[in-house]
Protein backbone atom coordinates (compact mmCIF):
# COMPACT_ATOMS: atom_id res chain seq x y z
CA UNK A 1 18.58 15.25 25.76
CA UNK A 2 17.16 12.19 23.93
CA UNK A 3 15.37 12.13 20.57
CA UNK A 4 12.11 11.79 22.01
CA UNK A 5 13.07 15.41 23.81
CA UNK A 6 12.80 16.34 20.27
CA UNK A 7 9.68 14.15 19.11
CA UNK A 8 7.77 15.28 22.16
CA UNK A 9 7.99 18.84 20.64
CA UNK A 10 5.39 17.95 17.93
CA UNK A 11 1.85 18.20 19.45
CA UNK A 12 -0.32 16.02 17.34
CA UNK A 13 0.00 12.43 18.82
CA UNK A 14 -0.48 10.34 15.11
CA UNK A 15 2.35 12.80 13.86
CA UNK A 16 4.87 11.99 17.20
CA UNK A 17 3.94 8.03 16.54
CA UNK A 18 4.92 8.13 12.49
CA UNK A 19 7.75 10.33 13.50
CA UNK A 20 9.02 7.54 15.88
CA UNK A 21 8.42 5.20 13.64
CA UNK A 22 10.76 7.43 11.40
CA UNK A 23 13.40 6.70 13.76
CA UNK A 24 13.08 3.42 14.82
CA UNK A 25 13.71 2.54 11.34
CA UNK A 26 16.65 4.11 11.43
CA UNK A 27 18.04 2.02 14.40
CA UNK A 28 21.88 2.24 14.39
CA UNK A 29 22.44 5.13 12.66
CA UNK A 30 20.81 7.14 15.84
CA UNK A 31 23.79 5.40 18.62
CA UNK A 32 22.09 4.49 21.89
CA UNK A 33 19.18 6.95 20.93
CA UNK A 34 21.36 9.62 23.22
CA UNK A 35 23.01 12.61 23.18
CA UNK A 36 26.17 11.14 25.15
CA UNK A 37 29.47 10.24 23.70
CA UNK A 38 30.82 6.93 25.05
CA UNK A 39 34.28 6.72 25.80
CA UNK A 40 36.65 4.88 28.32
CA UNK A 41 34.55 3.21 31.25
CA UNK A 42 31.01 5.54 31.30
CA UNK A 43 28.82 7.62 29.46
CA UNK A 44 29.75 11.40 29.25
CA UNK A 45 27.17 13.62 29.13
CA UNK A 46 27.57 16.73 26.39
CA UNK A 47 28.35 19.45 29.28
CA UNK A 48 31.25 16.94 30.52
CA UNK A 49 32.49 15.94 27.36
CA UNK A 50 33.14 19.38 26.91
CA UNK A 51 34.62 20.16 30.22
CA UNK A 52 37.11 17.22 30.40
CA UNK A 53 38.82 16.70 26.97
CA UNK A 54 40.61 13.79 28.80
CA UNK A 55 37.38 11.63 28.03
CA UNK A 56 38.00 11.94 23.95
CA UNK A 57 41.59 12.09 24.24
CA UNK A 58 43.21 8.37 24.86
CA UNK A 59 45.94 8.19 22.08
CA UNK A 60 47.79 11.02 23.99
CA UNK A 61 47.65 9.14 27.78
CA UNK A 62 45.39 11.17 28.95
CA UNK A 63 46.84 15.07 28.08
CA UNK A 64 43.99 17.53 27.44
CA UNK A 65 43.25 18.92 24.71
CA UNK A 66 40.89 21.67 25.45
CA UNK A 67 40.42 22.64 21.97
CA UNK A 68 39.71 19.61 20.48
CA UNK A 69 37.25 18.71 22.91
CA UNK A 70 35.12 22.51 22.71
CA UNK A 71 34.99 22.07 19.13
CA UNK A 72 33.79 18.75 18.75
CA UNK A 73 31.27 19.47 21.85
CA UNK A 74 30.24 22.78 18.96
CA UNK A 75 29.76 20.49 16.53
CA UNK A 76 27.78 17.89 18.21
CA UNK A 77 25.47 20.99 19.72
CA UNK A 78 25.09 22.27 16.09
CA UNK A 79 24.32 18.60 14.52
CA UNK A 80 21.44 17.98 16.97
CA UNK A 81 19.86 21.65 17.31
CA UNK A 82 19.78 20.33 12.97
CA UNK A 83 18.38 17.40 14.07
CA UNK A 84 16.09 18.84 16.36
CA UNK A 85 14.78 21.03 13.45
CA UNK A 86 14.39 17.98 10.77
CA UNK A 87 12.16 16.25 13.38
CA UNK A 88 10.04 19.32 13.73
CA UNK A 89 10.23 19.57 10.00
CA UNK A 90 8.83 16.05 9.60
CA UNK A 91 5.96 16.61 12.22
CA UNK A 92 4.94 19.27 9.94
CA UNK A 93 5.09 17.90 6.60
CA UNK A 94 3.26 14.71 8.15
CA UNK A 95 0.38 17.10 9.97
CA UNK A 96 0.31 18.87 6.60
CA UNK A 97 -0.52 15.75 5.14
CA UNK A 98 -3.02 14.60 7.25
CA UNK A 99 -4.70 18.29 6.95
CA UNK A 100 -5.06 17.20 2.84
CA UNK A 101 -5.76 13.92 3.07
CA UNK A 102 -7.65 13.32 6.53
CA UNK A 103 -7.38 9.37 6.43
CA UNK A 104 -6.76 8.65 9.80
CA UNK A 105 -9.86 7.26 11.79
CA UNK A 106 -8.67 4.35 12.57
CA UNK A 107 -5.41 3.46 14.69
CA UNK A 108 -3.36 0.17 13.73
CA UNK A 109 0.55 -1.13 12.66
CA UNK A 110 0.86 0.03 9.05
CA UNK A 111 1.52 -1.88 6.09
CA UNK A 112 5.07 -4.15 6.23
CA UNK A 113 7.64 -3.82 3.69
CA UNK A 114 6.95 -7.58 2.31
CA UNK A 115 3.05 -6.96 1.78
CA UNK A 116 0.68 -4.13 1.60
CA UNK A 117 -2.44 -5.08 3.94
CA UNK A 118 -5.77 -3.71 4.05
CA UNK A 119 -8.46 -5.50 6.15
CA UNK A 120 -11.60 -5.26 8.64
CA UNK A 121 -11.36 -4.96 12.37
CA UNK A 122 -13.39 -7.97 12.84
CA UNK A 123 -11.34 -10.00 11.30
CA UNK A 124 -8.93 -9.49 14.45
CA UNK A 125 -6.17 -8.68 12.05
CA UNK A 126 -3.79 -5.75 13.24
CA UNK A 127 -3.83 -3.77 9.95
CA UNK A 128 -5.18 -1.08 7.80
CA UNK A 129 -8.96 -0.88 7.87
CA UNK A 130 -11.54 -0.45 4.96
CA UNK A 131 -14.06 -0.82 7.14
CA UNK A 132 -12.93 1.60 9.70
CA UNK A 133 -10.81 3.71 7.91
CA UNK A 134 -12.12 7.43 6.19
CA UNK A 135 -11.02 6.57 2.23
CA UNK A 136 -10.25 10.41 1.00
CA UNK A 137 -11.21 10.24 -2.88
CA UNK A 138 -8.42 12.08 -4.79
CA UNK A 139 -8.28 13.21 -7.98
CA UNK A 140 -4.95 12.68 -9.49
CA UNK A 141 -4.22 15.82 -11.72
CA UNK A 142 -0.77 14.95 -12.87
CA UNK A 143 -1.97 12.16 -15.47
CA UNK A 144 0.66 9.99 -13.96
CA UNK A 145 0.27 6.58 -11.76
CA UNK A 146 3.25 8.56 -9.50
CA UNK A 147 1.96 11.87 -9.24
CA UNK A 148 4.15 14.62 -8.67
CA UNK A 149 2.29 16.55 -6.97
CA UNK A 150 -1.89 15.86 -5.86
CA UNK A 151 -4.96 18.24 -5.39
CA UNK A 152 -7.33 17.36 -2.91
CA UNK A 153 -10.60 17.74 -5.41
CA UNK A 154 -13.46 15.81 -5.86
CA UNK A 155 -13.29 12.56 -7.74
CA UNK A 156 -14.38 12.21 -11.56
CA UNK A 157 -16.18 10.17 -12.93
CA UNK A 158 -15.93 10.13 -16.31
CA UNK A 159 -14.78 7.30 -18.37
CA UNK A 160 -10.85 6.86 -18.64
CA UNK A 161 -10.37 9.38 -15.18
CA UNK A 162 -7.96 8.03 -12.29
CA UNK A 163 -8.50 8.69 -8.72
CA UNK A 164 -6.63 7.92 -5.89
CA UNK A 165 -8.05 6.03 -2.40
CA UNK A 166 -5.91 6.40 0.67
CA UNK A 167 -6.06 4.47 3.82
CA UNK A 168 -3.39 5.47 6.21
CA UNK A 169 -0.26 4.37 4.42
CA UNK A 170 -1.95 2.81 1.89
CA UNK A 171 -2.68 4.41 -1.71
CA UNK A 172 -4.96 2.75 -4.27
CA UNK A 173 -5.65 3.91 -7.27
CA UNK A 174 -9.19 3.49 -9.44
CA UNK A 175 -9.69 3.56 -13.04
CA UNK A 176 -13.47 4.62 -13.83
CA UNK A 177 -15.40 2.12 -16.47
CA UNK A 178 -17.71 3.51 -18.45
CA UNK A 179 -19.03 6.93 -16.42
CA UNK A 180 -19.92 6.79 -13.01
CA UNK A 181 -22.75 9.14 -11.45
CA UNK A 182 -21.21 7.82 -7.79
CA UNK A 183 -17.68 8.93 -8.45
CA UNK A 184 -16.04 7.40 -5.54
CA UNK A 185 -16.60 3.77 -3.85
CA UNK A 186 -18.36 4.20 -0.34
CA UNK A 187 -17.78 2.93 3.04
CA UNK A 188 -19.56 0.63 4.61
CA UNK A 189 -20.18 -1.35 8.05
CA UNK A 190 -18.42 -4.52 5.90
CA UNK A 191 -15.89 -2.78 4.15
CA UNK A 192 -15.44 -0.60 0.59
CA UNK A 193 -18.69 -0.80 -1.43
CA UNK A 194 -16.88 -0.46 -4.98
CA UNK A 195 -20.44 -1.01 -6.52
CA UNK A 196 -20.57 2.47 -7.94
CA UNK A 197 -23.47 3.65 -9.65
CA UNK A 198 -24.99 0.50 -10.41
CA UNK A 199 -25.47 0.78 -14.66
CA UNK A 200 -24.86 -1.59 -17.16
CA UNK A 201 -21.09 -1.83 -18.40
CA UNK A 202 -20.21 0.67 -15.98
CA UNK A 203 -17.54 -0.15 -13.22
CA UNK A 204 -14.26 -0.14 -11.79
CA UNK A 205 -10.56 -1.57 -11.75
CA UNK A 206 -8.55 -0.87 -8.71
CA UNK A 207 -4.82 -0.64 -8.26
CA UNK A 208 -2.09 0.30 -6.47
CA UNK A 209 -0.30 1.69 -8.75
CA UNK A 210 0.58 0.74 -13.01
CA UNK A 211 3.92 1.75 -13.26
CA UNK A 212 6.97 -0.21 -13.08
CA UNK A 213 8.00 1.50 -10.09
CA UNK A 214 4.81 1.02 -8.45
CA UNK A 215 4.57 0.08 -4.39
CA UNK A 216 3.59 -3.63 -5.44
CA UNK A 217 5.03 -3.90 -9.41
CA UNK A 218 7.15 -7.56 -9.43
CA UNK A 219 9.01 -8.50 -12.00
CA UNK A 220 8.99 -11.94 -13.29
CA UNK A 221 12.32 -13.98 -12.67
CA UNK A 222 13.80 -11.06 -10.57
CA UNK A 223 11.34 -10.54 -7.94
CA UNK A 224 11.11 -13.59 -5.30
CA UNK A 225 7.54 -15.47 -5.55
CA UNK A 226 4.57 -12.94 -4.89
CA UNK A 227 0.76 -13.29 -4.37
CA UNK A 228 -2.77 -11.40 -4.36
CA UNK A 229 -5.58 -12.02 -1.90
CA UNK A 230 -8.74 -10.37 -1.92
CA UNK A 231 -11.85 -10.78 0.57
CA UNK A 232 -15.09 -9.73 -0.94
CA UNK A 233 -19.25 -9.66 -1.21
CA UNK A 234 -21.41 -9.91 -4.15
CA UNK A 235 -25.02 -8.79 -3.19
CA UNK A 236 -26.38 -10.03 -6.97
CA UNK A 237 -23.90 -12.43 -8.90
CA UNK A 238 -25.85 -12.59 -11.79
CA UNK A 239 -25.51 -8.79 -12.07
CA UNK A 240 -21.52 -9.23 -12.46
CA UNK A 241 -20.32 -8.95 -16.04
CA UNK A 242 -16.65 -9.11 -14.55
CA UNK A 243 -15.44 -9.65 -11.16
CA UNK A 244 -11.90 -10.51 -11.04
CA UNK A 245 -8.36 -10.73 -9.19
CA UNK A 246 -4.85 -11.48 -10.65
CA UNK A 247 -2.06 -10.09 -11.99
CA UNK A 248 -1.91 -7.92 -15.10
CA UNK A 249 1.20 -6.52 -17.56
CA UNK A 250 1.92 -2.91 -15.99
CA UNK A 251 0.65 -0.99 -18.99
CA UNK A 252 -1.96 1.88 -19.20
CA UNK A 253 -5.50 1.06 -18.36
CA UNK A 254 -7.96 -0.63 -20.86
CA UNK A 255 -12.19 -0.25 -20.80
CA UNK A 256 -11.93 -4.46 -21.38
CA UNK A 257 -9.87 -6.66 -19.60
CA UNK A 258 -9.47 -9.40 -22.28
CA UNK A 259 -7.58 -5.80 -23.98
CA UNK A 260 -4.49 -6.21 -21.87
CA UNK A 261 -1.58 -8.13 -22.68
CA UNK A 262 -0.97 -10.46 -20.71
CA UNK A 263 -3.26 -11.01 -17.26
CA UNK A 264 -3.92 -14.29 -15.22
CA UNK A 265 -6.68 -13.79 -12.92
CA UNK A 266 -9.83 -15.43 -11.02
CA UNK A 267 -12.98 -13.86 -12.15
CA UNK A 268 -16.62 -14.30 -11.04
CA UNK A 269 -18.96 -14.13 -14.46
CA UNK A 270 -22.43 -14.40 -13.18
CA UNK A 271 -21.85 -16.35 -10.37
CA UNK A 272 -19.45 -18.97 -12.10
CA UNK A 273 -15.73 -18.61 -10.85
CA UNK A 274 -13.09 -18.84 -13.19
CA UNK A 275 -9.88 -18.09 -14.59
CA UNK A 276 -8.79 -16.03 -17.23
CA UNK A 277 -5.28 -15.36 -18.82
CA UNK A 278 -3.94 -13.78 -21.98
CA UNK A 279 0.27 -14.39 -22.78
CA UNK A 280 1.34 -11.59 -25.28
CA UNK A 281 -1.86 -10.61 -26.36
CA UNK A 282 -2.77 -14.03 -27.43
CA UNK A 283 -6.12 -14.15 -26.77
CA UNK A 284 -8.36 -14.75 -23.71
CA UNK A 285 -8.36 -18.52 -21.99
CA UNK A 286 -11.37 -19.05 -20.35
CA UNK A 287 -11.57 -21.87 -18.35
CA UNK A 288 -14.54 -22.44 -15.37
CA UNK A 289 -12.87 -24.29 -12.34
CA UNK A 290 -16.42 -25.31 -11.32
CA UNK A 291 -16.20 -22.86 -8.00
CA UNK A 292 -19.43 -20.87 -8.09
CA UNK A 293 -20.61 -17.72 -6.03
CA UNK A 294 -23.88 -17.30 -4.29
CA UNK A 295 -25.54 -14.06 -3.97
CA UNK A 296 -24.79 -12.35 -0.80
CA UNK A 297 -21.62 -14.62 -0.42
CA UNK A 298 -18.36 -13.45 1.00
CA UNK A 299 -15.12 -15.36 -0.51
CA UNK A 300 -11.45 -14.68 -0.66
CA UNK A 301 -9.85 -15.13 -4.09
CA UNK A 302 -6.18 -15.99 -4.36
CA UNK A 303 -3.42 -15.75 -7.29
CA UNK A 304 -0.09 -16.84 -6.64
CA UNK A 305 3.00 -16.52 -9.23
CA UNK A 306 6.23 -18.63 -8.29
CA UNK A 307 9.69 -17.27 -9.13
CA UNK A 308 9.54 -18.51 -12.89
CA UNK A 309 6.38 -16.86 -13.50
CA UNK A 310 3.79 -20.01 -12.74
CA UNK A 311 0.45 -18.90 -11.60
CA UNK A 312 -1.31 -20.69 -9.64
CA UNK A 313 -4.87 -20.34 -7.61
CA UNK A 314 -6.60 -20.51 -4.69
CA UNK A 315 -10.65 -19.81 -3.44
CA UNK A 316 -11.05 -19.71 0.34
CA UNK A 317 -8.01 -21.26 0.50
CA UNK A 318 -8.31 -24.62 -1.17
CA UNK A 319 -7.11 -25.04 -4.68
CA UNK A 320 -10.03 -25.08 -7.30
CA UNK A 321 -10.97 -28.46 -9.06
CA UNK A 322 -10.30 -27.33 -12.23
CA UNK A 323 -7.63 -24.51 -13.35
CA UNK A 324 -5.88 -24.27 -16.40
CA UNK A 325 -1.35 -23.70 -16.30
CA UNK A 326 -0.51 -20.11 -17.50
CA UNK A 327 3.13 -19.03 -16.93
CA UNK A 328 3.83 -15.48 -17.43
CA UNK A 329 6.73 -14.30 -19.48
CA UNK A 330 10.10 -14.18 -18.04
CA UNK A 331 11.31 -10.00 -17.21
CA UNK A 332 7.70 -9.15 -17.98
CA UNK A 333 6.81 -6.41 -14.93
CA UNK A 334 3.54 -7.10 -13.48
CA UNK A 335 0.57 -5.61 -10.82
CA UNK A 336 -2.27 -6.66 -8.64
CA UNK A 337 -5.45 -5.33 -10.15
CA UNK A 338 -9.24 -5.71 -9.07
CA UNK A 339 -11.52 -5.18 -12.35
CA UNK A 340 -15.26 -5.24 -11.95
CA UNK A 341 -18.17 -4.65 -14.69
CA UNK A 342 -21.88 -4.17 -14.24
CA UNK A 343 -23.73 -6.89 -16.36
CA UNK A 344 -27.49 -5.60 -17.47
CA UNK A 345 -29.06 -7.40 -14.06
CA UNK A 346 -26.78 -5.50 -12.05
CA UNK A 347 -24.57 -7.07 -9.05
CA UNK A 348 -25.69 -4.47 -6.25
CA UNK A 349 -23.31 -3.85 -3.74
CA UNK A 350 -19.43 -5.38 -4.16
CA UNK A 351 -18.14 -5.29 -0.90
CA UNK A 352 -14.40 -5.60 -0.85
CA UNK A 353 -13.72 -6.48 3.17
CA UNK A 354 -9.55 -7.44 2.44
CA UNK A 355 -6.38 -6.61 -0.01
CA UNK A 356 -3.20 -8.54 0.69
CA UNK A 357 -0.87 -8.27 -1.73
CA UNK A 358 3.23 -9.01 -1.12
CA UNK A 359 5.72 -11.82 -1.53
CA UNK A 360 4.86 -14.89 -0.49
């Protein structure tokens, strides 16, 4: 018997794959992926370990010792009919899962440790897709950023509510801005249309998470040098009040993002790029780097922070002319966030195609 003996078991094929994966992260503590005891010159199977003690038995030159042997051949039979029910146990908490949640259209490598990835198939990447993935809208009803336990409900709309987006292995969460008749952003051929309801001062700021202990939470002059990348659309720049990317204090949410305490981010004001950053509640530096943003244009907008807390920025790749030095406070915890604001012209769809976020 082998673990996949065991794997095979579970009938859904998603579930056997995540299940494998399960083990393959184990690696050495599952020895040779086998059943067999090694000992001496070959491999032993179970049924002739426990028929020939000799093979476990070297200290003593070779002089059986039948009772030794049948009760460590008992033991190993009991350890893997336990591990043969954990496995099952996993396929069914995982199928469970997928029953509530339902957010797997679309077959690719999840995220890695080092960065949570979400991108389009056409961009030939090998990760989560926005595009092609089915985002289940949760509500989260514990009132926590780590709920405890989920209901799968509609999403609210109404100002202040959190819901939670899930592609495969990835979990986003959304803050509603102002209140939202279109509760939950929408897939499209592109990507996620986070556009909402398209209203004045109504919007969005996206997540993954605002706790310290969040998936992608870094913590200045601890946590090795980290980064945010986002690939989006803008049908109607004029129509964007705010637009922006960065790095924020993990702290509750706020309806304005000049109300946080510290933030350093790139954000598209009516088609003018810029950044913004606030150190200790300071006040809000505003500073155009003389980027701008057509309508209907796709760009990627980059923040970087080094290990001493230095932000730095990049658009499409290439640093912008003008930027303005910001270094965030030393110990200070901080998150990605995506914040976007309706202005009275309205920006029509926001089409957000890529989310890279991880060390860099």
């Amino acid at each position: 018997m082998i673990i996949a003996d065991y794997i095979n078991d579970v009938a859904d094929g998603k579930t056997r794959r995540a299940i494998q994966a399960v083990f393959d992260n184990l690696g050495s503590l599952i020895a040779n992926d086998s059943l067999k005891q090694k000992s001496l010159d070959r491999d032993y199977t179970l049924e002739e370990f426990e028929s020939c003690p000799t093979a476990v038995r070297k200290d003593t030159g070779g002089a059986p010792d039948y009772a030794m042997a049948k009760a460590l051949a008992v033991e190993l039979r009991a350890d893997h009919a336990t591990m043969r029910t954990e496995v099952i146990a996993i396929g069914t908490t995982l199928a469970n899962i997928k029953t509530i949640y339902d957010a797997h259209t679309h077959e690719c490598p999840g995220s890695s440790y080092a960065a949570s990835r979400c991108s389009t198939p056409d961009t030939g990447a090998a990760e989560n897709s926005l595009a092609a993935s089915a985002a289940s809208a949760i509500t989260d009803t514990s009132g926590s950023s780590v709920p405890a336990a989920l209901t799968a409900t509609d999403p609210i709309g109404t100002a202040g509510d959190e819901n939670l987006l899930i592609f495969d292995d990835n979990v986003f969460e959304y803050h509603i801005l102002g209140t939202q008749t279109i509760a939950a952003p929408v897939r499209v051929a592109t990507g996620l249309d986070v556009g909402m309801d398209q209203t004045a001062d109504d919007g969005i700021e996206i997540t993954q998470g605002i706790l310290a202990n969040s998936r992608s939470a870094f913590v200045v002059g601890t946590s090795k040098p980290f980064f945010l990348k986002v690939k989006f659309s803008i049908a109607d720049v004029s129509g964007t009040d705010d637009c922006a990317v960065g790095f924020r204090l993990a702290e509750a949410y706020q309806a304005n993002i000049d109300d946080y305490n510290t933030f350093a981010c790139l954000n598209v004001i009516s088609g003018a790029i810029k950044t913004e950053t606030d150190i200790d509640g300071a006040g809000t530096t505003t500073t155009d780097t003389t980027d701008t943003w057509g309508d209907g244009e796709t760009h990627t907008l980059e923040v970087y922070v080094d290990a001493n807390g230095a932000v730095t920025y990049k658009v499409d790749g290439t640093v912008p002319t003008t930027t303005i030095a910001m270094t965030i406070t030393d110990a200070d915890t901080v998150i990605p966030f995506f914040y976007f604001l309706n202005h009275t012209d309205l920006a029509g769809a926001v089409v957000i195609e890529s989310w890279e976020c991880g060390l860099q």
